[in-house]
N, C-alpha and C. Protein backbone atom coordinates (compact mmCIF):
# COMPACT_ATOMS: atom_id res chain seq x y z
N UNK A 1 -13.27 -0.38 -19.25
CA UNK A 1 -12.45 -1.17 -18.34
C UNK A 1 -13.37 -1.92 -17.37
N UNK A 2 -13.48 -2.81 -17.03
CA UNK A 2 -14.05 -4.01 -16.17
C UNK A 2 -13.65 -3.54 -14.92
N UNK A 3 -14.65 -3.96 -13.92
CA UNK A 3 -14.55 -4.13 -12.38
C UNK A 3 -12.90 -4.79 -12.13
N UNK A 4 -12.12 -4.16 -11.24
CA UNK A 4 -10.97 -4.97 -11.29
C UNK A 4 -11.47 -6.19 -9.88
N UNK A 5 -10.33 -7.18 -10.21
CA UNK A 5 -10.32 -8.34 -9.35
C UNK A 5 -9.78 -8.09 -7.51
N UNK A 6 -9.44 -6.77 -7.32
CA UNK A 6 -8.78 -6.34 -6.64
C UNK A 6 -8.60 -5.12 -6.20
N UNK A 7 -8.47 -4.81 -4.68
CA UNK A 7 -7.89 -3.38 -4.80
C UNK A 7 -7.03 -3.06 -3.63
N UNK A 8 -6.09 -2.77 -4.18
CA UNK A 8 -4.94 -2.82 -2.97
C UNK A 8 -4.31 -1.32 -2.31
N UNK A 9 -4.68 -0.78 -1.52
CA UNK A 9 -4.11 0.78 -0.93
C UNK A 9 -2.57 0.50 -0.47
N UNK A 10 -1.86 0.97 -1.43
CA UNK A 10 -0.14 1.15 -1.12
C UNK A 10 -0.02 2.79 -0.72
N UNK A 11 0.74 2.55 0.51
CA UNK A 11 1.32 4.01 1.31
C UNK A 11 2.65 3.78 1.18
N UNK A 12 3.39 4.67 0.06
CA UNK A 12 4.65 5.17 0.10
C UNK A 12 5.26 6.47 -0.26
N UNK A 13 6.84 6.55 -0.10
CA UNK A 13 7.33 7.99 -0.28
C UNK A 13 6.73 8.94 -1.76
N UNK A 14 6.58 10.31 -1.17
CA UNK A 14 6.34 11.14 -2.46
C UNK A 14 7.62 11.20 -3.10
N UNK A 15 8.72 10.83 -2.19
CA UNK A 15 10.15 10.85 -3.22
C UNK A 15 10.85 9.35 -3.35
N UNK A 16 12.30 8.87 -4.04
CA UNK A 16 11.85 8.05 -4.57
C UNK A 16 13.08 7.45 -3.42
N UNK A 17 13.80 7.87 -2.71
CA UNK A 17 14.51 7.27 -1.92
C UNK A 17 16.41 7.66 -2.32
N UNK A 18 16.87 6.41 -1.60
CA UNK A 18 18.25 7.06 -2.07
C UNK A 18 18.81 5.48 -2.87
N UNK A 19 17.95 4.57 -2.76
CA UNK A 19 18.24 3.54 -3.45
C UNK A 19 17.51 3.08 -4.63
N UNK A 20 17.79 2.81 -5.91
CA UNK A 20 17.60 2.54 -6.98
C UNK A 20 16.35 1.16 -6.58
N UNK A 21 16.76 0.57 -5.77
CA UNK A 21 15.58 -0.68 -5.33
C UNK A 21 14.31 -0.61 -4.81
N UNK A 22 14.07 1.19 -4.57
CA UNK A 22 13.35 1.48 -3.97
C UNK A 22 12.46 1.65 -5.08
N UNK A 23 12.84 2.30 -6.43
CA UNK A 23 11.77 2.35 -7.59
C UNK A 23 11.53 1.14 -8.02
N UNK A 24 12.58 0.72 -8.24
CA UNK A 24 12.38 -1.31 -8.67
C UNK A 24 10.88 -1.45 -8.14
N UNK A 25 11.72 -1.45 -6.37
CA UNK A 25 9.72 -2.39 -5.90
C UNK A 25 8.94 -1.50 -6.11
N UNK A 26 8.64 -0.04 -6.32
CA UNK A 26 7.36 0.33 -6.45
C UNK A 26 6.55 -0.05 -8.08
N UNK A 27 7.71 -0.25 -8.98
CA UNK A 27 7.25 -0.09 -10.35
C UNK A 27 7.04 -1.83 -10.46
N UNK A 28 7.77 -2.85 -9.73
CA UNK A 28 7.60 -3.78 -9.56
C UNK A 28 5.86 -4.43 -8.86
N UNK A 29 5.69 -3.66 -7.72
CA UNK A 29 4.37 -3.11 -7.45
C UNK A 29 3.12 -3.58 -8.06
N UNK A 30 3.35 -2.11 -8.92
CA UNK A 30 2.37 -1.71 -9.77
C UNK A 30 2.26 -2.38 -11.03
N UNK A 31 2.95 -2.97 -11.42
CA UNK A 31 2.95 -4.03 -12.81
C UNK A 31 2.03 -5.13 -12.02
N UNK A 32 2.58 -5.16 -10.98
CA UNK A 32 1.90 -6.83 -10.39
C UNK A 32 0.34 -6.56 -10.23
N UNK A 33 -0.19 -5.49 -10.01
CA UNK A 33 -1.45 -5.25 -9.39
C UNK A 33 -1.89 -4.80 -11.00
N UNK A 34 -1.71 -4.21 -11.89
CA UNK A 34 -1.63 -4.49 -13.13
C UNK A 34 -1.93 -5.67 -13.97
N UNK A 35 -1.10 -6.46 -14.01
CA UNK A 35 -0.98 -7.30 -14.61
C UNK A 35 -2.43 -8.58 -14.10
N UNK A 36 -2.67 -8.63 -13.01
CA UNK A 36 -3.17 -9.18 -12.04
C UNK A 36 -5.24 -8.22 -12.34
N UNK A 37 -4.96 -7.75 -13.16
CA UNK A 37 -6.28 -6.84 -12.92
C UNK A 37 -7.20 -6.46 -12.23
N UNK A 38 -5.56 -6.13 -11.31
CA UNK A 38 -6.24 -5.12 -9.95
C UNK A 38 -6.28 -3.48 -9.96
N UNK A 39 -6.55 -2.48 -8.84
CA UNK A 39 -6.89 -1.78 -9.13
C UNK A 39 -5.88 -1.28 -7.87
N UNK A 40 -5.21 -0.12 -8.14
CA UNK A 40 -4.31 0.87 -6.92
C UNK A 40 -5.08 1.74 -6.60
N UNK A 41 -4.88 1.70 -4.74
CA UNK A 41 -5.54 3.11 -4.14
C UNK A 41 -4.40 3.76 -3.47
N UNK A 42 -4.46 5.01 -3.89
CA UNK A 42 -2.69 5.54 -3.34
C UNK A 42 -3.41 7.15 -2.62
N UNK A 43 -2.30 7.77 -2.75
CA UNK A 43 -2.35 9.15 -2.15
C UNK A 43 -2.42 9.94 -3.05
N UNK A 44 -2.79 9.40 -4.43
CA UNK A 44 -2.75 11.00 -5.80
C UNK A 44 -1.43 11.79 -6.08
N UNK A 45 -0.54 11.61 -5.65
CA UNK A 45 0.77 12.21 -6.37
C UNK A 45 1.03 11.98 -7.14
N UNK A 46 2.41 12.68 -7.88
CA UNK A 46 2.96 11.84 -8.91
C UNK A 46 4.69 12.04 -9.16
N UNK A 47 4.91 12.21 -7.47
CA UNK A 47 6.33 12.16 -7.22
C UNK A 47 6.88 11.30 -6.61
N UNK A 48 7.99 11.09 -7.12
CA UNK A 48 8.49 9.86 -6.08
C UNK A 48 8.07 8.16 -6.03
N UNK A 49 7.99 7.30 -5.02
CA UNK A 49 7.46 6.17 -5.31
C UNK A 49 6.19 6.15 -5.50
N UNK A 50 5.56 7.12 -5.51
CA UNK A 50 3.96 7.40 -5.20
C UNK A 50 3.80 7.35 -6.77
N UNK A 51 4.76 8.32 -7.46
CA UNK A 51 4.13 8.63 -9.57
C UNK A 51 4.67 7.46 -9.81
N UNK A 52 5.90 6.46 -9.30
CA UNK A 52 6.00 5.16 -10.05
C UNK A 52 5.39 3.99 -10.15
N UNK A 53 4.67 3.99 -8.99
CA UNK A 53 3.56 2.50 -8.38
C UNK A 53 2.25 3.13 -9.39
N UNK A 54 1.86 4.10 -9.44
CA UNK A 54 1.00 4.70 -10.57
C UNK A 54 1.14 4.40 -11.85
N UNK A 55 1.91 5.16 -12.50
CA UNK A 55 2.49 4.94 -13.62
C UNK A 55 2.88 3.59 -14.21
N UNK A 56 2.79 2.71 -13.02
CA UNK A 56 3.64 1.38 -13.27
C UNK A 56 2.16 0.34 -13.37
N UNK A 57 1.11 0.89 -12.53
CA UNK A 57 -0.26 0.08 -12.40
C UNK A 57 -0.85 0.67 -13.89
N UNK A 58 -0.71 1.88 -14.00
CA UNK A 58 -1.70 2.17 -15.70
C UNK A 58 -0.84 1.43 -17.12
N UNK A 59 0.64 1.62 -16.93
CA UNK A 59 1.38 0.79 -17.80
C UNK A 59 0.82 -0.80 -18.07
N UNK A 60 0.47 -1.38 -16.79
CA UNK A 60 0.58 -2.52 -17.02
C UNK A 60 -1.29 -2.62 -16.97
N UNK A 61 -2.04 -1.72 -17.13
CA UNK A 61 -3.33 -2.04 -17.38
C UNK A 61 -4.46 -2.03 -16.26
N UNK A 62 -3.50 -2.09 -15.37
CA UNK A 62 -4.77 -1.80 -13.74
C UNK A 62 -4.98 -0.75 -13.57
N UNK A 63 -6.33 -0.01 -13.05
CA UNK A 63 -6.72 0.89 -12.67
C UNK A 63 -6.22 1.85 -11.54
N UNK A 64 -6.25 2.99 -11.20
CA UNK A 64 -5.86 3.95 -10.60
C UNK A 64 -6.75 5.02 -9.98
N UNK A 65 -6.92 4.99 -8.66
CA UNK A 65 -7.44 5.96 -7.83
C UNK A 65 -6.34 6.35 -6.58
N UNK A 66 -6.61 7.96 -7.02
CA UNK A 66 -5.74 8.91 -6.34
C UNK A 66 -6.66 9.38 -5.00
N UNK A 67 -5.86 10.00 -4.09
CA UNK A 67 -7.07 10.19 -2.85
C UNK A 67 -6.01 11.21 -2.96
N UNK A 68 -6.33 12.89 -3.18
CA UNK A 68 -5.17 13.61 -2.39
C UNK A 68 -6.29 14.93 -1.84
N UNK A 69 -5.59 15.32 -0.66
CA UNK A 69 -6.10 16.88 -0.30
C UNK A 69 -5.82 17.79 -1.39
N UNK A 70 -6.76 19.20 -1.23
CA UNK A 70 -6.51 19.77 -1.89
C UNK A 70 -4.97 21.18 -1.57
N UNK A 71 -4.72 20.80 -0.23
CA UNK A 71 -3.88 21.38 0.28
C UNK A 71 -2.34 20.90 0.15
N UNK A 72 -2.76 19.72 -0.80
CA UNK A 72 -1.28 18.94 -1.37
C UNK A 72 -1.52 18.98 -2.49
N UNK A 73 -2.63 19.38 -3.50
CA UNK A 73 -2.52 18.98 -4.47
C UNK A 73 -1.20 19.90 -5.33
N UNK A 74 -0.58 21.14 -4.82
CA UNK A 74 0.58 21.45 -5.94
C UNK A 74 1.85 20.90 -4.87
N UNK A 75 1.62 20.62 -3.68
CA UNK A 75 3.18 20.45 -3.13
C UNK A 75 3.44 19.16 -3.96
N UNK A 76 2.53 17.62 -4.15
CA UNK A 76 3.00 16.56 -4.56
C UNK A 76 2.42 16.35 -6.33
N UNK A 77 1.99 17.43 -6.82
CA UNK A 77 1.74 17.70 -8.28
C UNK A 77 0.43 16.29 -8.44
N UNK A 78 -0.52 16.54 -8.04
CA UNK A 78 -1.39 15.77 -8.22
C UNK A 78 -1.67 14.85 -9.39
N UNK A 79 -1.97 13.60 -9.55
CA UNK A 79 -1.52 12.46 -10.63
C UNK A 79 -2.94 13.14 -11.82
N UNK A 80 -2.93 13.60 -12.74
CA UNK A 80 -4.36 13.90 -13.11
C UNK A 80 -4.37 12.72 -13.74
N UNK A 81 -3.37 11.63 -14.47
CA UNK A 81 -3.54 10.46 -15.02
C UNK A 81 -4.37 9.40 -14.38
N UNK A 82 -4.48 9.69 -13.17
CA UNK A 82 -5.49 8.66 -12.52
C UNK A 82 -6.62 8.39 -13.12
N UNK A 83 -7.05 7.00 -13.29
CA UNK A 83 -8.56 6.50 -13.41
C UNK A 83 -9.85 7.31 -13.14
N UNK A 84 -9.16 7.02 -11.35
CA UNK A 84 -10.21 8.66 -10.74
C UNK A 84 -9.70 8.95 -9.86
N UNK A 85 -9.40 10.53 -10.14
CA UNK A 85 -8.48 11.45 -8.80
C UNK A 85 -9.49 12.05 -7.59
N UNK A 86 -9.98 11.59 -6.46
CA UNK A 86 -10.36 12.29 -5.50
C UNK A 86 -9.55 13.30 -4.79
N UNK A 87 -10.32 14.62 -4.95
CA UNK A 87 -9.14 16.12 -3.95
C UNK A 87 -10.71 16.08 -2.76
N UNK A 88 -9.80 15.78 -1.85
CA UNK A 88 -10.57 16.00 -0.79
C UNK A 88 -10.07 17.20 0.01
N UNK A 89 -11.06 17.27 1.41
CA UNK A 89 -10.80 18.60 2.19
C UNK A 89 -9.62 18.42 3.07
N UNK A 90 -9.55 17.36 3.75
CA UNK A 90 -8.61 16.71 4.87
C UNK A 90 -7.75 15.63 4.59
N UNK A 91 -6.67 15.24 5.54
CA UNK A 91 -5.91 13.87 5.37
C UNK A 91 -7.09 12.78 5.93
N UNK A 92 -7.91 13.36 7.05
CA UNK A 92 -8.91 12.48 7.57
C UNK A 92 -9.80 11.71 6.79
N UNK A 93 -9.80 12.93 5.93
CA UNK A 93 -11.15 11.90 4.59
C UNK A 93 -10.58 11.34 3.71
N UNK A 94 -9.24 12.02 3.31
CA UNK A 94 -8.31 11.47 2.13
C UNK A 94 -7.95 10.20 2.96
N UNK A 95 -7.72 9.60 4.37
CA UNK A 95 -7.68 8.03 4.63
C UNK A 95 -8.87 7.23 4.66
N UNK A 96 -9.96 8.03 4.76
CA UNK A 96 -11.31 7.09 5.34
C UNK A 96 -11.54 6.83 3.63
N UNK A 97 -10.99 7.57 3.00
CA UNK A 97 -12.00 6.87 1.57
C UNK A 97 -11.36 6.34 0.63
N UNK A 98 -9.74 6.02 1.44
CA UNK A 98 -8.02 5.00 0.66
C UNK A 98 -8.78 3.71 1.50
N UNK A 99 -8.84 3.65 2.84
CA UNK A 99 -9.07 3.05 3.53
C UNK A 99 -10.85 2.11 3.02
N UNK A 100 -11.39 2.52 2.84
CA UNK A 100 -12.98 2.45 1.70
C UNK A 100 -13.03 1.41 0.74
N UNK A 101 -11.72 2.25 -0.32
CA UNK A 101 -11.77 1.48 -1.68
C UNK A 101 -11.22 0.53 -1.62
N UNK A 102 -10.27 0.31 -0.69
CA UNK A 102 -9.33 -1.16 -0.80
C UNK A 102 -9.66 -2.28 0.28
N UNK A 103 -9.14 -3.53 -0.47
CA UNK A 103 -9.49 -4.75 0.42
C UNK A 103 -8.41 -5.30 1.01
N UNK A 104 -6.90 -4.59 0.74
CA UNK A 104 -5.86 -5.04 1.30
C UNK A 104 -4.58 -3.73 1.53
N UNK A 105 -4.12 -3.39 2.22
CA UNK A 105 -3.15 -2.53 2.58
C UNK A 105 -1.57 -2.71 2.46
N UNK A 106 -0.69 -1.97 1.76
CA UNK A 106 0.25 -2.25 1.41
C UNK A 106 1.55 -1.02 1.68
N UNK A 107 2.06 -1.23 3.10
CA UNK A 107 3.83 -0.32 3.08
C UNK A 107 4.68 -0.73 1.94
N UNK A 108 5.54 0.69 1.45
CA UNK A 108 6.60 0.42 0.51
C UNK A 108 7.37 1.31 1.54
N UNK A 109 8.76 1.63 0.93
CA UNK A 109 9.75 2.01 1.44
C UNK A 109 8.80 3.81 2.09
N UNK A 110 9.27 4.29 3.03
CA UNK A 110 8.61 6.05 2.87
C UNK A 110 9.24 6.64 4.27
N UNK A 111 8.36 8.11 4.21
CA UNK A 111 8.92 8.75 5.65
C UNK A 111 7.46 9.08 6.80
N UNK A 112 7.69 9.59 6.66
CA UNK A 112 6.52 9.80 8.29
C UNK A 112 5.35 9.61 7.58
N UNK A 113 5.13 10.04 6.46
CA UNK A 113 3.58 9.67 6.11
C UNK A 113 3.14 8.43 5.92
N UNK A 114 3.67 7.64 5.37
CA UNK A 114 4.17 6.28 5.33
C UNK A 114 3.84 5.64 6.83
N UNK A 115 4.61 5.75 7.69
CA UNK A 115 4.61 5.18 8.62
C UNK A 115 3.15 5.40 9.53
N UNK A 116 2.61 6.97 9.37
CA UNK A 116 1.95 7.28 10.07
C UNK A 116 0.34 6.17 9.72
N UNK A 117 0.57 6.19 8.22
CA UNK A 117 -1.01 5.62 7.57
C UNK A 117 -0.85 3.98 7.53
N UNK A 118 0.08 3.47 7.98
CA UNK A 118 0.35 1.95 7.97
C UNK A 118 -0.11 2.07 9.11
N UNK A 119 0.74 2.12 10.23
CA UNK A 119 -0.13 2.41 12.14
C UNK A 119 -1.10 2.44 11.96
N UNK A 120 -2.10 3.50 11.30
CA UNK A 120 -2.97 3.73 11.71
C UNK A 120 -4.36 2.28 11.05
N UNK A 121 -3.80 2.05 10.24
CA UNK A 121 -4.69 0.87 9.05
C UNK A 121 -4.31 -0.26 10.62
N UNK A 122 -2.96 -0.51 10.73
CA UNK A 122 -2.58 -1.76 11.64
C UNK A 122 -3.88 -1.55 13.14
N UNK A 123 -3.60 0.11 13.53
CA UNK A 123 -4.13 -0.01 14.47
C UNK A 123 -6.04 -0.20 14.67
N UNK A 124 -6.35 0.36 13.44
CA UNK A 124 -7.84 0.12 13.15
C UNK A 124 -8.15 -1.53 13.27
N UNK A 125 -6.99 -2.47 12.32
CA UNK A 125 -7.15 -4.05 12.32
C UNK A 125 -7.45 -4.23 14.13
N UNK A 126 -6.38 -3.83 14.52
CA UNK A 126 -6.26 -4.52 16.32
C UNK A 126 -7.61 -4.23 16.84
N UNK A 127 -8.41 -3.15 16.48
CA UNK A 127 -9.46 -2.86 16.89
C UNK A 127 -10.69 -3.23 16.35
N UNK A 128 -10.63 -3.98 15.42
CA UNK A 128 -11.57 -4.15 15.12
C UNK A 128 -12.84 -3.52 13.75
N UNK A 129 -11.70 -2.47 13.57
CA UNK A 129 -12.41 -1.53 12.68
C UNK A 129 -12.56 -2.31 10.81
N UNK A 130 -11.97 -3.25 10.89
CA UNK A 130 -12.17 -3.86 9.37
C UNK A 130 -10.90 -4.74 9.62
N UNK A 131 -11.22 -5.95 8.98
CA UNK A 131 -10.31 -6.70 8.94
C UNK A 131 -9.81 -7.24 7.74
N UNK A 132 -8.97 -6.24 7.34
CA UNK A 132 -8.62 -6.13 6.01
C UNK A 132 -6.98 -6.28 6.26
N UNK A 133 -6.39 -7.53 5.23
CA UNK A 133 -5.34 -7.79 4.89
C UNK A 133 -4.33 -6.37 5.48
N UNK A 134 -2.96 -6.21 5.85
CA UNK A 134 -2.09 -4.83 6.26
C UNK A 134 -0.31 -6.12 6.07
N UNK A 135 -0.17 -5.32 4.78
CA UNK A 135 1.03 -5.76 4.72
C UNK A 135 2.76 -4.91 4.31
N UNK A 136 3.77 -5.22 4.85
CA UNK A 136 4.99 -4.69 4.84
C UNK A 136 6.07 -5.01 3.67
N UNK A 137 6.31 -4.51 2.96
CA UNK A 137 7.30 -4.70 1.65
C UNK A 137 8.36 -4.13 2.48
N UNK A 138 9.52 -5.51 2.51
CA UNK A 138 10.75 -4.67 3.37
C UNK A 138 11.97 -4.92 2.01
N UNK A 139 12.35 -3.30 1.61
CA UNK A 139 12.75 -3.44 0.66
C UNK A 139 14.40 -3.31 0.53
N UNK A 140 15.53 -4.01 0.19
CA UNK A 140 16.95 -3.56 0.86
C UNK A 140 17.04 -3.61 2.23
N UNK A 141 16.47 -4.14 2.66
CA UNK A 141 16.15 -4.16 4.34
C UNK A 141 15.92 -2.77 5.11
N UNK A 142 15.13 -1.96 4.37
CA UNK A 142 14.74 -0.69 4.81
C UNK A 142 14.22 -1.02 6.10
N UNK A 143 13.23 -1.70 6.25
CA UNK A 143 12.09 -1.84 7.18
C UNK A 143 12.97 -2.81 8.41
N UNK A 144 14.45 -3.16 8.30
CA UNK A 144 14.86 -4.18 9.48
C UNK A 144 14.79 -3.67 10.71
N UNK A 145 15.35 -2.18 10.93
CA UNK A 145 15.32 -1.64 11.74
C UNK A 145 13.80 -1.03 12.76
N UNK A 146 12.58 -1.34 11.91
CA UNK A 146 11.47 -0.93 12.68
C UNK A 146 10.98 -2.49 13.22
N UNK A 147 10.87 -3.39 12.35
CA UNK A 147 10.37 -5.06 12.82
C UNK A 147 11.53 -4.90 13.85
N UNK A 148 12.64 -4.86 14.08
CA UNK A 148 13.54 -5.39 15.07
C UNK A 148 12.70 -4.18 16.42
N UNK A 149 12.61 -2.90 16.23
CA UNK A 149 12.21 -2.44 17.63
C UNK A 149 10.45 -2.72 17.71
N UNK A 150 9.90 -3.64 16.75
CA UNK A 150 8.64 -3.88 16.86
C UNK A 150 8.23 -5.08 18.01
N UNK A 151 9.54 -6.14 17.48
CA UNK A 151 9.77 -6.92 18.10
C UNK A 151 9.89 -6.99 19.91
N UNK A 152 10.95 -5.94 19.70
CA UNK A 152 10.95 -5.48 20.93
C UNK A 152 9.85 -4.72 22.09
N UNK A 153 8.92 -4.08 21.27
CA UNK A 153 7.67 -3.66 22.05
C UNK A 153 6.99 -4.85 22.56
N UNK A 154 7.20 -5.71 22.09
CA UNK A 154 6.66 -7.52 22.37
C UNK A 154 7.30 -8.00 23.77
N UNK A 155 8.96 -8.09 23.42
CA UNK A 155 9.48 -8.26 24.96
C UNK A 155 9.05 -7.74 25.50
N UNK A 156 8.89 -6.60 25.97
CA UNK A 156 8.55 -5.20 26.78
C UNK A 156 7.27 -5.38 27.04
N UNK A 157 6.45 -6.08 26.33
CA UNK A 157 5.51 -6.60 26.61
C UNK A 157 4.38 -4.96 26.90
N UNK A 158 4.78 -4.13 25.98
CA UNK A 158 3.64 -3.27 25.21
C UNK A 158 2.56 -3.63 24.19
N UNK A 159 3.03 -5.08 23.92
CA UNK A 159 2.40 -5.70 22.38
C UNK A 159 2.32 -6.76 22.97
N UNK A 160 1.45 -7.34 22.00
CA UNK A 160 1.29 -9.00 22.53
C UNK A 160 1.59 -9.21 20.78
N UNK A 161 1.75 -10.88 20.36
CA UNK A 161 2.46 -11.96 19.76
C UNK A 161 1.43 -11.52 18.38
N UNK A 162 -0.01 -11.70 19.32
CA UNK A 162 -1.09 -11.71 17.80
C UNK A 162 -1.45 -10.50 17.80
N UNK A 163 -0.52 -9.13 18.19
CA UNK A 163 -0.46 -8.15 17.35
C UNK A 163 0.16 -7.82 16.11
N UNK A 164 1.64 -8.81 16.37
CA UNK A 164 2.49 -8.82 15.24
C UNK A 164 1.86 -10.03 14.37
N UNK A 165 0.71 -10.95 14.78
CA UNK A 165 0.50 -11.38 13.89
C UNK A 165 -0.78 -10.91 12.82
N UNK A 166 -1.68 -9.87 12.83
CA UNK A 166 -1.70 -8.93 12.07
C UNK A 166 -1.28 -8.07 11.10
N UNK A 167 0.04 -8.77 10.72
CA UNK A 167 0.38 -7.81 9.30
C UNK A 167 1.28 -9.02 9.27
N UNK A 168 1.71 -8.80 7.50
CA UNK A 168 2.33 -9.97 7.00
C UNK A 168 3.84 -8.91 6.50
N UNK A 169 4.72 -9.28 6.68
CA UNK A 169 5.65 -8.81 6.31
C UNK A 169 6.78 -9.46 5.34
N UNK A 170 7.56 -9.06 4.36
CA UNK A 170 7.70 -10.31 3.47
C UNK A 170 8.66 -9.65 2.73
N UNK A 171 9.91 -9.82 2.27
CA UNK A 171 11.40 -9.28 1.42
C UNK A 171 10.77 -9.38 -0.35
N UNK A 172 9.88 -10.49 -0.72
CA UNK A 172 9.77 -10.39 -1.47
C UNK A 172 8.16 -10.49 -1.95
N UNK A 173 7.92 -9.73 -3.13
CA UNK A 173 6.94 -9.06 -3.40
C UNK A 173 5.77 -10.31 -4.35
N UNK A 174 6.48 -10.88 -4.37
CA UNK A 174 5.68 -12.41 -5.50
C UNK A 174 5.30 -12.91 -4.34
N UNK A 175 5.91 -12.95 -3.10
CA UNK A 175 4.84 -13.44 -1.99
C UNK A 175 3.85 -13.06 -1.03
N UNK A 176 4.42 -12.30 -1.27
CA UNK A 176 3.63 -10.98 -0.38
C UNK A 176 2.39 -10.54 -0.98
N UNK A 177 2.42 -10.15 -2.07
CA UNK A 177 1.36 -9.65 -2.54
C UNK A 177 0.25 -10.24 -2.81
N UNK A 178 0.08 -11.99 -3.31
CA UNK A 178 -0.62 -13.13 -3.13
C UNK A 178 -1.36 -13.48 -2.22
N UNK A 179 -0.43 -13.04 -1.41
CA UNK A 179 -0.78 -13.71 0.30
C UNK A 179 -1.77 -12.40 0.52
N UNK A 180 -1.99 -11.23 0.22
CA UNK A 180 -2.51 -10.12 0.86
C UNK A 180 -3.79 -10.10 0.42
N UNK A 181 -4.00 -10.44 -0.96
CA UNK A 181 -5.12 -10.90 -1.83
C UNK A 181 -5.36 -12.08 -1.31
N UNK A 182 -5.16 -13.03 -1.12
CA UNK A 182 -6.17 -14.43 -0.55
C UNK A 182 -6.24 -13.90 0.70
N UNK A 183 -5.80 -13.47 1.69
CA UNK A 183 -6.05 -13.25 3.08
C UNK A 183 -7.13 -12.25 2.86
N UNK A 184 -7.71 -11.70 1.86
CA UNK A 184 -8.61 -10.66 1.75
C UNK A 184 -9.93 -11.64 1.47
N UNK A 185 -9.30 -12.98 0.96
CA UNK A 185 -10.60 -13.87 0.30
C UNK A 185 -10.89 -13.27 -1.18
N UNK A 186 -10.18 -12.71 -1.72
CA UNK A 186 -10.56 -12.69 -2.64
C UNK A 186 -10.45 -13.40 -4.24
N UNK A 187 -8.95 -14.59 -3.81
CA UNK A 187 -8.63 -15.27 -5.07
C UNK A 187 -7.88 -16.46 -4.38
N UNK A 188 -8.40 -17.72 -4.35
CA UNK A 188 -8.32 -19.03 -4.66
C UNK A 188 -6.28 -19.07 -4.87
N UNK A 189 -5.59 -19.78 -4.35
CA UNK A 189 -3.80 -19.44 -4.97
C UNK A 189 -4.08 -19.83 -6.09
N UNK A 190 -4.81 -21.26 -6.50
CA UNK A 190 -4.89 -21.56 -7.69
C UNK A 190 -5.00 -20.61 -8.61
N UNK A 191 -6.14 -19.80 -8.72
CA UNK A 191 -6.90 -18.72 -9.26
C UNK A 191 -5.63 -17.52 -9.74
N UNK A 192 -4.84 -17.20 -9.02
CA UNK A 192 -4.41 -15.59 -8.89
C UNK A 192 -3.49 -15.69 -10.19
N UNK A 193 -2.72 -16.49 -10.90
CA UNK A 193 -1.60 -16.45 -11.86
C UNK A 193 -3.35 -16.39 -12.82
N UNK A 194 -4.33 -16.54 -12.95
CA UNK A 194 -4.80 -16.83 -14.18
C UNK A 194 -5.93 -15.44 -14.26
N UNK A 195 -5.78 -14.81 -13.34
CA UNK A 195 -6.27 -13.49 -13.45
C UNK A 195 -5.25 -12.26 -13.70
């Protein structure tokens, strides 16, 4: 298998949600980064939206690296199908080395873990720590309810304007995902349909 063109770290649920749209976009996802001969950096499961964005990137031919602790590896049944499965000691190292392999960051639908490892990617950008693409798949309008009180940390004036302009947020996934890869510099728009 060749160097992929890409590598994108998606943080989503180990389960798959309560809406059928929620597997759509993950398997939707993973075909694209697939097809695209890119490469997924996830959390190593293989439950939930986590085994379908997997399953859905090796289906369609892109590569697969798992990052999981070894203290999760039987709660979320660890992906052994991965490309290459890293079991690390901590969540600390299991982010510094999701965070490593990829050149662009990607929320899907999820619950606290989800939320916690998007913040934390967003909050590394604000700081300075890498300035790597951080983008939002709002799927069924899962995500309306956090942009609307995000928004609001803005009035409130906890946030400033070009904090929210730091992540790209986007309903649909043919745009979003394009945009996350050239904002990384890594493909020309021309370029991306022909890879």
């Amino acid at each position: 298998m060749s160097d992929p063109h890409f590598s994108l770290c998606v943080y989503c649920g180990s389960r798959p949600g309560s809406q059928p749209k929620f597997t759509e976009a993950a398997r939707a996802v993973g075909e694209w980064i697939g097809r695209h001969g890119g490469q997924l950096v996830y959390g190593g499961g293989c439950n939930g939206l986590m085994g379908t964005v997997a399953q859905a990137t090796l289906d369609a031919g892109g590569r697969v690296v798992g990052v999981i602790p070894k203290a999760l590896v039987d709660k979320e049944w660890a992906n052994h199908a991965c490309t290459e499965l890293h079991v690390v000691e901590t969540m600390h190292e299991r982010k510094r080395l999701m965070a490593e392999h990829a050149d662009a960051f990607l929320a899907l639908p999820g619950g606290i873990g989800t939320f916690e490892e998007f913040f934390e990617v967003w909050t590394w950008r604000q700081l300075g720590y890498h300035d790597k693409p951080v983008g939002l798949l709002n799927v069924a309008g899962y995500y309306d309810g956090l942009m609307q009180f995000l928004h609001s940390t803005v009035e409130q004036q906890f946030m400033g304007p070009w904090q929210m302009d730091l992540i790209r947020m986007d309903t649909d996934l043919q745009r979003l995902l394009p945009g996350l890869v050239q904002d990384a510099g890594l493909a020309p728009a021309a370029q991306l349909e022909a890879i």
